[in-house]
N, C-alpha and C. Protein backbone atom coordinates (compact mmCIF):
# COMPACT_ATOMS: atom_id res chain seq x y z
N UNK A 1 57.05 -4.22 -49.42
CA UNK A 1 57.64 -3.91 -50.72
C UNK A 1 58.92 -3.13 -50.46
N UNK A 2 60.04 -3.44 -50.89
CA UNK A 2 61.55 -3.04 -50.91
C UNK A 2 61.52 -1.69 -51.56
N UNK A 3 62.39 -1.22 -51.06
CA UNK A 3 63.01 0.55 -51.96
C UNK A 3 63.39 -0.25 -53.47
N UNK A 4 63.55 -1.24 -53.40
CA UNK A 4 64.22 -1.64 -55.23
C UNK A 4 62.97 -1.64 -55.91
N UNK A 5 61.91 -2.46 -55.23
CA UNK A 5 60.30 -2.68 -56.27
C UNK A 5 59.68 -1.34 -56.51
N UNK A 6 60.08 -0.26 -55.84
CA UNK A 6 59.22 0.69 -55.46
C UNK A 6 60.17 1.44 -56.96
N UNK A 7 61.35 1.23 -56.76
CA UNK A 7 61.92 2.25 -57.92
C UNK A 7 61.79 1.60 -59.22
N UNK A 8 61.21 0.13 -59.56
CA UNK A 8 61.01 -0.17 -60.68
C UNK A 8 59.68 0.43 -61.29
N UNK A 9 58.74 0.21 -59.75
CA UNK A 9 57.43 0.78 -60.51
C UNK A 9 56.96 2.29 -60.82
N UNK A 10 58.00 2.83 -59.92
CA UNK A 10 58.31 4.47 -60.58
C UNK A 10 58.57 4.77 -61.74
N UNK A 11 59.13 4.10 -62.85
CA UNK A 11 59.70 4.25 -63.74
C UNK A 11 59.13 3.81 -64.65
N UNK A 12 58.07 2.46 -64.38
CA UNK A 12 57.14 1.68 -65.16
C UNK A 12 55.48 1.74 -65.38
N UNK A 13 55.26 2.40 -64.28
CA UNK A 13 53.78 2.48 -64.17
C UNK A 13 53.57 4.23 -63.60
N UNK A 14 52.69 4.46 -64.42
CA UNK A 14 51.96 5.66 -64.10
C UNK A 14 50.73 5.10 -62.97
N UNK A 15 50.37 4.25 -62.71
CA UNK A 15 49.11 4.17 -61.72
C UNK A 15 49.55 4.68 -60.53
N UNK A 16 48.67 5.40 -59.85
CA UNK A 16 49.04 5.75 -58.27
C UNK A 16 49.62 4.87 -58.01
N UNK A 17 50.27 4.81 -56.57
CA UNK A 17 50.47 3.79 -55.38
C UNK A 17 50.40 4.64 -54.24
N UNK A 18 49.67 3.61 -53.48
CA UNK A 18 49.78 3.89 -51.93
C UNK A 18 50.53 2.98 -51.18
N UNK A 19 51.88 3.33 -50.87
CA UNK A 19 52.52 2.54 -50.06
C UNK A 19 52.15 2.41 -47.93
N UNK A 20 51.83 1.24 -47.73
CA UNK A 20 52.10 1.13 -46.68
C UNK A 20 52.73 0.66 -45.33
N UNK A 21 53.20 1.64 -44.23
CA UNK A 21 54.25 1.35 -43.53
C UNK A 21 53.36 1.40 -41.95
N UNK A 22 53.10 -0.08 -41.75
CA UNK A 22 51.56 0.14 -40.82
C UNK A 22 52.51 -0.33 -39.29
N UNK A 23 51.52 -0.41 -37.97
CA UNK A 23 52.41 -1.45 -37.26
C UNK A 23 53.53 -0.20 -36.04
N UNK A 24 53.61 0.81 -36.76
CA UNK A 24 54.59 1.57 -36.02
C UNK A 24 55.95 1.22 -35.83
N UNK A 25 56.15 0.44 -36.90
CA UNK A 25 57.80 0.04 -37.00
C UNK A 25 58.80 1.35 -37.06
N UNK A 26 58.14 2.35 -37.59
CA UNK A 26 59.07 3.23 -38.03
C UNK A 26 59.79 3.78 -36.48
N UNK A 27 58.86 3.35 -35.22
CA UNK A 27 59.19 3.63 -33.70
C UNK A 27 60.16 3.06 -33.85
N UNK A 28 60.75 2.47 -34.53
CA UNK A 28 62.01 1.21 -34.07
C UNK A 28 63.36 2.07 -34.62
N UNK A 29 63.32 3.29 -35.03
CA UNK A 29 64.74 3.92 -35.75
C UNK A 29 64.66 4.98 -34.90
N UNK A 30 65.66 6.22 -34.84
CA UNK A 30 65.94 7.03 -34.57
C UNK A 30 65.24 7.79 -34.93
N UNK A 31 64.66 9.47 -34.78
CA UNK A 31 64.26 10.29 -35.56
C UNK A 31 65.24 10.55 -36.99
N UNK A 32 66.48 10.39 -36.62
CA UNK A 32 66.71 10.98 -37.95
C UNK A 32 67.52 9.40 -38.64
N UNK A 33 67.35 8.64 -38.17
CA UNK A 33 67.02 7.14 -39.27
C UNK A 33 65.82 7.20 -39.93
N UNK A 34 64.62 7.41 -39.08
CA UNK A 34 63.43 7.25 -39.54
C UNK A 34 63.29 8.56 -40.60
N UNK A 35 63.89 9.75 -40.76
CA UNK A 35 63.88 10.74 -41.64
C UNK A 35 64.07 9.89 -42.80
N UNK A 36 65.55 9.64 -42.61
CA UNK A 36 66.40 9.29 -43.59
C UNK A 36 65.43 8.03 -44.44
N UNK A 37 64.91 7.08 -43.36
CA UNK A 37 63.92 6.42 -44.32
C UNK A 37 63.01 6.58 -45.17
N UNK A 38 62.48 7.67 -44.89
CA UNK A 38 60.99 8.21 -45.33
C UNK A 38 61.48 9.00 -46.58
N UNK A 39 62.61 9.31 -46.09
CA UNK A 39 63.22 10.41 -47.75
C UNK A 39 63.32 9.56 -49.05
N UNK A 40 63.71 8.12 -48.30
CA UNK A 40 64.39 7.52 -49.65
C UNK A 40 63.06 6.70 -50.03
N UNK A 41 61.84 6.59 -49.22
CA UNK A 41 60.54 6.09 -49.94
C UNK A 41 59.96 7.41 -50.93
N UNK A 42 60.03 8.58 -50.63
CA UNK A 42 59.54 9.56 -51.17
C UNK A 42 60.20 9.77 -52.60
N UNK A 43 61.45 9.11 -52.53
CA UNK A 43 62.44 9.70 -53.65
C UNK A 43 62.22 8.95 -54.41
N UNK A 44 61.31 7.58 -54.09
CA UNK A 44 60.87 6.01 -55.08
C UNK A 44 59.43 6.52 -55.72
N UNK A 45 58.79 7.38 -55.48
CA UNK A 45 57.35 7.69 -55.44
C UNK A 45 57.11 8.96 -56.17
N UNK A 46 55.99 8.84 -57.34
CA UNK A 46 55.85 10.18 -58.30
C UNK A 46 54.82 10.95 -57.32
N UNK A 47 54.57 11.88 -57.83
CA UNK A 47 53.98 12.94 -57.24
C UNK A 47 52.27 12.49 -57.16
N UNK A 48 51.79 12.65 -56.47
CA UNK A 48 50.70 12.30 -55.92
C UNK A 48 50.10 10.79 -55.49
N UNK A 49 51.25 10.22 -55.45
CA UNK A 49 51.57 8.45 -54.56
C UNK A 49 51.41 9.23 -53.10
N UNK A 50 51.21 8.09 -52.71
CA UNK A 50 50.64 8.00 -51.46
C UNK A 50 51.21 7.05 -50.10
N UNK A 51 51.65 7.60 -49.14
CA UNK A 51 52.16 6.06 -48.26
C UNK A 51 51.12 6.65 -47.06
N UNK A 52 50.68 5.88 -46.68
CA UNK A 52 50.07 5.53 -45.24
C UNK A 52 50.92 4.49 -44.24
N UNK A 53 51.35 5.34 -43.01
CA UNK A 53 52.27 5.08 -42.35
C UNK A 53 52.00 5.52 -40.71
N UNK A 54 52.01 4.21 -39.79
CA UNK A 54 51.68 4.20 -38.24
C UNK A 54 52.56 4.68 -37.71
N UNK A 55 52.37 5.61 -36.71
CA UNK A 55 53.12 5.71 -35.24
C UNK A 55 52.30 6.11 -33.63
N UNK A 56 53.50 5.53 -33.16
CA UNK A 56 52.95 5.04 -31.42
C UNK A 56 52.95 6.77 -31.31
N UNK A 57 51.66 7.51 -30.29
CA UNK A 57 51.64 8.61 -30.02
C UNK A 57 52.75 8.89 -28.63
N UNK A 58 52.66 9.93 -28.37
CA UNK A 58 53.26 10.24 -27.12
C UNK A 58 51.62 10.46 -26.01
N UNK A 59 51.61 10.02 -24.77
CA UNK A 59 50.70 9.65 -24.24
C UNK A 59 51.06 9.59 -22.30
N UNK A 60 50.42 9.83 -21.46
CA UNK A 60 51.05 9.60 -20.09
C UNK A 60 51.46 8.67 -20.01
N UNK A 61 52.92 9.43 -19.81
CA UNK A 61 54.16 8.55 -19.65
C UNK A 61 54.01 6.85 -18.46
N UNK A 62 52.78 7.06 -17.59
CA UNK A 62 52.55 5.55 -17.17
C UNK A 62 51.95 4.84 -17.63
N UNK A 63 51.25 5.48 -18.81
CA UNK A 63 50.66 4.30 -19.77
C UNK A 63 51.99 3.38 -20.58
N UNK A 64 52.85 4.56 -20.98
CA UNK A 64 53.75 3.91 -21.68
C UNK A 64 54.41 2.94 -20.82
N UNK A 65 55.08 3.24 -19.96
CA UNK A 65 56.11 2.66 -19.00
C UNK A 65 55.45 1.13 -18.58
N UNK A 66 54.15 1.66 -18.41
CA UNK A 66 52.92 0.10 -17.89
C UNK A 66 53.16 -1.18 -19.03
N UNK A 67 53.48 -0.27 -20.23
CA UNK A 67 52.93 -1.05 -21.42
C UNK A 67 54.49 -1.74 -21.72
N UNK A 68 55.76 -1.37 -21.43
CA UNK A 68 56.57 -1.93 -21.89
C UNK A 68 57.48 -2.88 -20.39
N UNK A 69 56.91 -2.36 -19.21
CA UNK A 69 57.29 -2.51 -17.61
C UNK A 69 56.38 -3.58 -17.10
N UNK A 70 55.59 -4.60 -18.03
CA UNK A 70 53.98 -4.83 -17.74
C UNK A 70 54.38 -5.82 -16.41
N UNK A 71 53.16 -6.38 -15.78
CA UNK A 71 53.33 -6.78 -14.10
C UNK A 71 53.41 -7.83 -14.98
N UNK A 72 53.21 -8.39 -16.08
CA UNK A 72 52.90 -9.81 -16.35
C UNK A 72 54.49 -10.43 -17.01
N UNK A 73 55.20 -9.10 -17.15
CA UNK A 73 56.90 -9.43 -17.39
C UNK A 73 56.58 -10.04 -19.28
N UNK A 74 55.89 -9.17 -19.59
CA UNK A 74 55.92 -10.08 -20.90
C UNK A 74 56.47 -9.64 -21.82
N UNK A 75 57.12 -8.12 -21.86
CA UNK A 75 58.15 -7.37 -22.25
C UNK A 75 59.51 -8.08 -21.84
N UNK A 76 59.97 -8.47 -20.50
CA UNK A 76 60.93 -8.84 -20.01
C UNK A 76 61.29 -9.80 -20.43
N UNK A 77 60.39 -10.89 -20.56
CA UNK A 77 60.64 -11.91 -21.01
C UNK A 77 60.86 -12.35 -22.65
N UNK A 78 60.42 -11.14 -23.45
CA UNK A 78 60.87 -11.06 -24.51
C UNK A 78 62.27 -10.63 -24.84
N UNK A 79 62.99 -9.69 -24.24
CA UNK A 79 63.78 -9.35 -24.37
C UNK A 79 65.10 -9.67 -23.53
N UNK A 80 64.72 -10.93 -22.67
CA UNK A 80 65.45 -12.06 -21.84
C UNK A 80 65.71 -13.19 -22.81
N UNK A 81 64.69 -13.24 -23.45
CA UNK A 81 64.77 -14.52 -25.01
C UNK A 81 65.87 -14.22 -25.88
N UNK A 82 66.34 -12.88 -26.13
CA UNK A 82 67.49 -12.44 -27.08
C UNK A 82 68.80 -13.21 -26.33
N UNK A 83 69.00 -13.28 -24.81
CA UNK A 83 70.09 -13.85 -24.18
C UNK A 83 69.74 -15.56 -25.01
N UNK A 84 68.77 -15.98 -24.44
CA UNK A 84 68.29 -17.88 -24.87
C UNK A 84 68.65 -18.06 -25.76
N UNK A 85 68.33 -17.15 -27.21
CA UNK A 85 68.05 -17.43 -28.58
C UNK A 85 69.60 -17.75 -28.62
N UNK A 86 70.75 -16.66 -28.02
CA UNK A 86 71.93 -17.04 -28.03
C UNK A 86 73.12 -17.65 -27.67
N UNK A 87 72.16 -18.19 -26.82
CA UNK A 87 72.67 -19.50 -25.80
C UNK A 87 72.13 -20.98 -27.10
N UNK A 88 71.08 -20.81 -27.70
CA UNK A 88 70.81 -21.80 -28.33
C UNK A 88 71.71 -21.86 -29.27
N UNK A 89 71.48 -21.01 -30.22
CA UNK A 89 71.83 -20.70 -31.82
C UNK A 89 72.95 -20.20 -32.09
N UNK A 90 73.85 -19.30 -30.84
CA UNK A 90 75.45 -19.40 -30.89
C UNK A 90 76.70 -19.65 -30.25
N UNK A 91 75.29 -20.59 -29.05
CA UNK A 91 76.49 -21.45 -28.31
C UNK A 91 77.31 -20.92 -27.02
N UNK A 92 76.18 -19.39 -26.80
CA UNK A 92 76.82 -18.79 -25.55
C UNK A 92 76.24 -19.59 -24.05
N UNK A 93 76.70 -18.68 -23.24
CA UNK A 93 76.70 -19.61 -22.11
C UNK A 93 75.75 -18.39 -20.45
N UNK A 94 75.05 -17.54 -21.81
CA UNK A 94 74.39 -16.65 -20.17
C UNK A 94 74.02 -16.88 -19.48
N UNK A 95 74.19 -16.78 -18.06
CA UNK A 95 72.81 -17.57 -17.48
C UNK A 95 71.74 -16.18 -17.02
N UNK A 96 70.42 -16.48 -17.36
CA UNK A 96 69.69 -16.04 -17.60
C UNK A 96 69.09 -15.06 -16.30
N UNK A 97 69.42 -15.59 -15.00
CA UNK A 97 68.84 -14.86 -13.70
C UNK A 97 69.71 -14.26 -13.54
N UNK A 98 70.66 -14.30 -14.25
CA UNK A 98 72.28 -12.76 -13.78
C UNK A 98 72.01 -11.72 -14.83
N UNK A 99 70.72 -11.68 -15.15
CA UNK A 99 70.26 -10.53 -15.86
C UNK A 99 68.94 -10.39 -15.82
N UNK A 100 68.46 -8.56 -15.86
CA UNK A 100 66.92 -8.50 -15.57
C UNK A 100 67.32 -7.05 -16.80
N UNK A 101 65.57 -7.26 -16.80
CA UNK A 101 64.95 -6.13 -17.80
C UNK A 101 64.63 -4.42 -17.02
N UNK A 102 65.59 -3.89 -17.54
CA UNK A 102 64.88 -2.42 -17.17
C UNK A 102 64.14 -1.30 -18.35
N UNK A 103 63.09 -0.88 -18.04
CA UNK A 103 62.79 -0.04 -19.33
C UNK A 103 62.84 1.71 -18.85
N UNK A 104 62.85 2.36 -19.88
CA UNK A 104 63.08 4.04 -19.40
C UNK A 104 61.93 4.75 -20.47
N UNK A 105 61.35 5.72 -20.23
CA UNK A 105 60.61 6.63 -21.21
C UNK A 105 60.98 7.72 -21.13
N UNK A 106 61.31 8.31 -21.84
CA UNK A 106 61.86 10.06 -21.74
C UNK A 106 60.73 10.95 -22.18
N UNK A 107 59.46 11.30 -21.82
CA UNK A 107 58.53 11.78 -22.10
C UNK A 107 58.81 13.77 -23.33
N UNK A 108 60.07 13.88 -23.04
CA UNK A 108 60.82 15.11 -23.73
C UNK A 108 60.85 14.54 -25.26
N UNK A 109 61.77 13.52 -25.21
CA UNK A 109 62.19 13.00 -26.54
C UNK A 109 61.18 11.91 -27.46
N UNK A 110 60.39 11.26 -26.14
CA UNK A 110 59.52 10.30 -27.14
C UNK A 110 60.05 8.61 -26.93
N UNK A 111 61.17 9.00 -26.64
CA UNK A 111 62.40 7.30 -26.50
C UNK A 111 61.76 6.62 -25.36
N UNK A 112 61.08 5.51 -25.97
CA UNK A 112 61.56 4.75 -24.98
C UNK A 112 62.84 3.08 -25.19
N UNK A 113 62.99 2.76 -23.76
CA UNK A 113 64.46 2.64 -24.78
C UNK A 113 63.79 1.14 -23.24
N UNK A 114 64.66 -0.47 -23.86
CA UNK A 114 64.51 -1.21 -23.07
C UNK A 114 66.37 -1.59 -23.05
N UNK A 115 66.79 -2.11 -21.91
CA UNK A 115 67.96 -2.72 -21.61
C UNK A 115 67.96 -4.04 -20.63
N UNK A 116 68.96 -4.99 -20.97
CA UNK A 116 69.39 -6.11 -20.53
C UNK A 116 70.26 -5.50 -19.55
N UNK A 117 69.90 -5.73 -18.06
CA UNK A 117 71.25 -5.25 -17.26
C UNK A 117 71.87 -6.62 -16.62
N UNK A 118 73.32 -6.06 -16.27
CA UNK A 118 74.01 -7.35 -15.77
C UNK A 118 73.83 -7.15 -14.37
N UNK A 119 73.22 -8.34 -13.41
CA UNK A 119 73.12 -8.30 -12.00
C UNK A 119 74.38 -8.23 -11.37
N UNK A 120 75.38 -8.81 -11.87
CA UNK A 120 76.53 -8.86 -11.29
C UNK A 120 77.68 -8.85 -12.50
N UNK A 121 78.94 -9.05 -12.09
CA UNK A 121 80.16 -9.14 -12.93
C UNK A 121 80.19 -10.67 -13.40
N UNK A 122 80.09 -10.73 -14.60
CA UNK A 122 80.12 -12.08 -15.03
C UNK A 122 81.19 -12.23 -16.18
N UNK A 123 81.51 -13.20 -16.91
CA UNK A 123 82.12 -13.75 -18.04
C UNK A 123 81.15 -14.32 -18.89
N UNK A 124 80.89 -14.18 -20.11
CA UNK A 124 80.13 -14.91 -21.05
C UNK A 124 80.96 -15.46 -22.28
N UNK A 125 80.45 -16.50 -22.44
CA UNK A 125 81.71 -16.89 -23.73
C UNK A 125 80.65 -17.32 -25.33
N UNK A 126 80.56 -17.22 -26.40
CA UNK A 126 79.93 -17.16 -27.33
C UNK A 126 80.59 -17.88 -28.18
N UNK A 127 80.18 -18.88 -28.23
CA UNK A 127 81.23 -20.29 -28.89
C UNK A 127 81.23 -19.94 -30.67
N UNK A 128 80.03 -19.39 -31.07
CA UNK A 128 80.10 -19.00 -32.61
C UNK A 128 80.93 -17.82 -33.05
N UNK A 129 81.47 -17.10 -31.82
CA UNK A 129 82.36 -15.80 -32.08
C UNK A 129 83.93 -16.49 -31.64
N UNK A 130 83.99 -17.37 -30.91
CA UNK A 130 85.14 -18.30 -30.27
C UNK A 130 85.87 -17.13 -29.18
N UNK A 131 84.53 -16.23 -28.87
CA UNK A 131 85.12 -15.03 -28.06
C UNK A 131 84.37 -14.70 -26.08
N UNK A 132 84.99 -14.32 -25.99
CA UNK A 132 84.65 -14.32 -24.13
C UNK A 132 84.25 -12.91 -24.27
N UNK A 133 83.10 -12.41 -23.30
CA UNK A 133 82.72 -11.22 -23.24
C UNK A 133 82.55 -10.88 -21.30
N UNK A 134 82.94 -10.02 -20.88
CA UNK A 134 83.01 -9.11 -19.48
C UNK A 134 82.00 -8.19 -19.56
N UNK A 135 80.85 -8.71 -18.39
CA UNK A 135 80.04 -7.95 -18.12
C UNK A 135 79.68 -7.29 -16.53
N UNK A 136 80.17 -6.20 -16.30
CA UNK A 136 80.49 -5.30 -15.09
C UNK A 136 79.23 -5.33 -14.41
N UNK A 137 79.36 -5.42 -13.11
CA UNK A 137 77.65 -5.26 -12.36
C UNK A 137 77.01 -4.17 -12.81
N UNK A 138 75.53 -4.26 -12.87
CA UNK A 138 74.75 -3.25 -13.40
C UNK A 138 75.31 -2.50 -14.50
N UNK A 139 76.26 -2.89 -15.60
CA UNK A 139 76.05 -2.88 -16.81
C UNK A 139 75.19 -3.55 -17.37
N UNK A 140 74.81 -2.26 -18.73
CA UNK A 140 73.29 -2.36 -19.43
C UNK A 140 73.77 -2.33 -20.70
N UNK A 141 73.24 -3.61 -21.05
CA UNK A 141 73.05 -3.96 -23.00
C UNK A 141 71.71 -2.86 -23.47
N UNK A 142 71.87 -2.05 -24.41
CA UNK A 142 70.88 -1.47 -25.26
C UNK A 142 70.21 -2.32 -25.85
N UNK A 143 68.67 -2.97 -25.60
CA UNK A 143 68.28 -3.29 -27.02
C UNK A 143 66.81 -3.58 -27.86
N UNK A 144 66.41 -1.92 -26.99
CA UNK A 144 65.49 -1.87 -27.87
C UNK A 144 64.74 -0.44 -27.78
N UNK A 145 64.65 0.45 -29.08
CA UNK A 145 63.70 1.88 -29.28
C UNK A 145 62.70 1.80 -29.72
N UNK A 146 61.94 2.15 -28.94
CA UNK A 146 60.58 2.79 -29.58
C UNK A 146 60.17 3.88 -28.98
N UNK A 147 60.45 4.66 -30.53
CA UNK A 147 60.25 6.29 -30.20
C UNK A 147 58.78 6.60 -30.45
N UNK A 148 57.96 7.57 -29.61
CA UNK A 148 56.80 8.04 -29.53
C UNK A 148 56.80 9.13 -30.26
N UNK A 149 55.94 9.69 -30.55
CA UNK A 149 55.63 11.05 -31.43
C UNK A 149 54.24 11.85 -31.17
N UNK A 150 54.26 13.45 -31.25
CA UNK A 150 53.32 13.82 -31.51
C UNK A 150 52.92 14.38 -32.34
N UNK A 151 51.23 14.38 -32.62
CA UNK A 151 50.85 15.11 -34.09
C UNK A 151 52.00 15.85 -34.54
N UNK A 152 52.15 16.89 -34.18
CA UNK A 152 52.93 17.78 -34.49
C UNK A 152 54.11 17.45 -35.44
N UNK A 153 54.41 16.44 -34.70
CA UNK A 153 56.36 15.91 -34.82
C UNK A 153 56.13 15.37 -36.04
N UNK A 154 54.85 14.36 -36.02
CA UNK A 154 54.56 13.39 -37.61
C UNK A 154 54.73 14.19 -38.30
N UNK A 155 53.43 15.53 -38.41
CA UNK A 155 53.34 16.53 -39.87
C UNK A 155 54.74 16.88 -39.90
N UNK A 156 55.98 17.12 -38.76
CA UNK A 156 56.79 17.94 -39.39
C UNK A 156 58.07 17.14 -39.92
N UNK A 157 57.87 15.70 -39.24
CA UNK A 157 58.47 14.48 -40.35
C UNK A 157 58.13 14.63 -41.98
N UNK A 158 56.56 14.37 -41.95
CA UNK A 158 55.98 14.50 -43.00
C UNK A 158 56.77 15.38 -44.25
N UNK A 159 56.87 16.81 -43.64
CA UNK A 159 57.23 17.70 -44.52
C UNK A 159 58.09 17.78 -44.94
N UNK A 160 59.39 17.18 -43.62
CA UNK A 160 61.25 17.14 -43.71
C UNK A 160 61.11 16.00 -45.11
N UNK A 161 60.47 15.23 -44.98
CA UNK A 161 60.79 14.04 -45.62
C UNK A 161 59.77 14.38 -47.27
N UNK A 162 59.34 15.29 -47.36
CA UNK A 162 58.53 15.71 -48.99
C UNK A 162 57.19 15.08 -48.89
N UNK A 163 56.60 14.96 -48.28
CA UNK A 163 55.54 14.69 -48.07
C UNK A 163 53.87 15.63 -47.77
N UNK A 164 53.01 16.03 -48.20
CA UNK A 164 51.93 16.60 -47.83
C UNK A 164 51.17 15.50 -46.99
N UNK A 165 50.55 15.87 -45.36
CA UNK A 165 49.61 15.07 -44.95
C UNK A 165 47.84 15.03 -45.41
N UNK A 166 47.39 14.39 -45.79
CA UNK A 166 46.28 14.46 -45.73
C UNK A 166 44.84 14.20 -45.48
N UNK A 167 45.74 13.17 -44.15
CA UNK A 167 44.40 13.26 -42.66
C UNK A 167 45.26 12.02 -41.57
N UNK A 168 44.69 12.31 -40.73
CA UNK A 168 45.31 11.43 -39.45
C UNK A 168 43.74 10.17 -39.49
N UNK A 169 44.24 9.13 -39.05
CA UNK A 169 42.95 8.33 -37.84
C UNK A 169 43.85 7.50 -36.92
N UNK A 170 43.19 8.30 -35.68
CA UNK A 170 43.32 7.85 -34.73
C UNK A 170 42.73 6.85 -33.95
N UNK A 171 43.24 6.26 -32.82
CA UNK A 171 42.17 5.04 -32.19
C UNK A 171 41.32 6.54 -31.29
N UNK A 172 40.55 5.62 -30.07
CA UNK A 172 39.98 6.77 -29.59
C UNK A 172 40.39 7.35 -28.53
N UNK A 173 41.36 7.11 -27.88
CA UNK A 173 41.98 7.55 -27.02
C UNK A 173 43.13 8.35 -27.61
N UNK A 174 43.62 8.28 -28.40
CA UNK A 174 44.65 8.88 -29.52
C UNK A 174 46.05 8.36 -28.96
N UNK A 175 46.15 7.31 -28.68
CA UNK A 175 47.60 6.46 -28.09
C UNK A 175 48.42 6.17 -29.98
N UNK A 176 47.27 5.79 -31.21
CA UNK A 176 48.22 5.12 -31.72
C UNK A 176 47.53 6.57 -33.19
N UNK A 177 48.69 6.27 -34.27
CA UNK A 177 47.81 7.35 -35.37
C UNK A 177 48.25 6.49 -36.93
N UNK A 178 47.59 6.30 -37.70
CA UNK A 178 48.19 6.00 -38.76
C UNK A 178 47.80 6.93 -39.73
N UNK A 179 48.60 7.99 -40.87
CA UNK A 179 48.90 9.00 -41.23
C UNK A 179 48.84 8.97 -42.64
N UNK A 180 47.77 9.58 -43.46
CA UNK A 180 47.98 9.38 -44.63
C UNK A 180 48.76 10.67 -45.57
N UNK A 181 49.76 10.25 -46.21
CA UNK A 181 50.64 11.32 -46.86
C UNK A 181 50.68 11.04 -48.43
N UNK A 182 51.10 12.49 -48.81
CA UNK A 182 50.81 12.60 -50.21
C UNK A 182 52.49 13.16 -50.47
N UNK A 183 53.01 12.45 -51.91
CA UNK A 183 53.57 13.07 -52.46
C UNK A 183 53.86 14.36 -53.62
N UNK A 184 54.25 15.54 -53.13
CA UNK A 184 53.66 16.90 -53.88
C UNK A 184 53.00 17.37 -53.35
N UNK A 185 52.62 18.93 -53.76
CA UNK A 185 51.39 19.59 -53.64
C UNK A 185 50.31 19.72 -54.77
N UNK A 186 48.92 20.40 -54.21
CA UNK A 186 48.28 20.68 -54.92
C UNK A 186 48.50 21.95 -55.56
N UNK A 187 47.28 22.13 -56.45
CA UNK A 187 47.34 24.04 -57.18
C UNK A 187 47.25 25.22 -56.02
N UNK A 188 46.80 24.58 -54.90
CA UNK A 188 46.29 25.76 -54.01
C UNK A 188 47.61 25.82 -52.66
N UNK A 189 48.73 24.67 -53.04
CA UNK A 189 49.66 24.85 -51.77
C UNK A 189 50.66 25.62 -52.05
N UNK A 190 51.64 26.31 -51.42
CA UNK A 190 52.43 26.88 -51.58
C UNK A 190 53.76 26.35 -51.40
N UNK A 191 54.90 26.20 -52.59
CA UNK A 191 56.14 25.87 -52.21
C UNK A 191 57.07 26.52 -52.35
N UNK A 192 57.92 26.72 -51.21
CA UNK A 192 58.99 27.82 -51.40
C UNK A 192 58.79 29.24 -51.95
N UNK A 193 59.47 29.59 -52.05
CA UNK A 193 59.03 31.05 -53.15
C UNK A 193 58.19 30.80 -53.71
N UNK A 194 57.54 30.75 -54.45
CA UNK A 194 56.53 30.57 -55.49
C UNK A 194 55.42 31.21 -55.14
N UNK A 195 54.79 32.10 -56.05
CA UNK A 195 53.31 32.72 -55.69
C UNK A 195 52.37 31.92 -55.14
């Protein structure tokens, strides 16, 4: 459901809603994209709506690295397909073994971040742009985040973004969390100044 449906039914319906943002997509923005997102769902939503919303935990960093580095290359090869797709569909000309997959986890920040590197100095030409592109040895294309989080970081998303939490479930290892949040407080919370 779009930020547009969400602000019609704000305006139209008194029934709760619980919006949900499942899946851990929200790993796919920045921390403060993903703020910025969550503000403008909150700002669609009356007070005591509800979104339930996934994210990837932060977890030993070789689980992560395993999971996006896998021996079976099935990360790599996904993100080797972005070169194909554009060799098909816009007529470029990569060739595909003058580039490999590297991935990084920053266990501080949560990022993990995947890149297309160039094996060598090449020329690529992109017939739908009618443009030539220079790619320097071991230059790295950015293209792809997924930021990790911990409890902590969610509730204090949660809060930046107007939100009350009001319970986690986790798997059982606690790798993944999906987060249920409330818009507003109750009689017994405290906001700002206020007694």
């Amino acid at each position: 459901m779009g930020l547009k449906m969400l602000h019609q039914l704000r305006d139209t319906s008194d029934t709760p809603k619980v919006v949900l943002c499942l899946g851990a997509n929200i790993g796919n923005y920045t921390r403060e994209r993903a703020l910025d997102f969550l503000k403008s769902i909150a700002k669609e939503l009356n007070s005591g709506d509800k979104l339930l919303i996934g994210f990837d935990l932060k977890k030993d960093p070789n689980v992560i690295l395993s999971a996006y580095d896998d021996p079976e290359g099935i990360t790599a090869a996904f993100n080797l397909n972005l070169l194909r797709r554009m060799n098909r569909e816009l007529g470029a000309n990569f060739e595909l073994e003058g580039f490999r997959h590297w991935e990084t986890y920053n266990p501080i920040t949560g990022a993990t971040k995947s890149y297309i590197v160039s094996k060598k100095e090449q020329h690529v030409f992109i017939k739908a742009l009618n443009r030539s592109f220079r790619f320097a040895a071991w230059e790295a294309v950015d293209v792809e985040l997924s930021q990790k989080y911990s409890l902590p970081e969610v509730e204090d998303m949660a809060a930046a973004a107007g939100f009350t939490v009001e319970q986690h479930f986790t798997d059982s290892k606690n790798y993944f969390v999906d987060s249920l949040w409330r818009v507003g407080y109750t009689d017994d919370e405290v906001v700002g100044d206020q007694p």
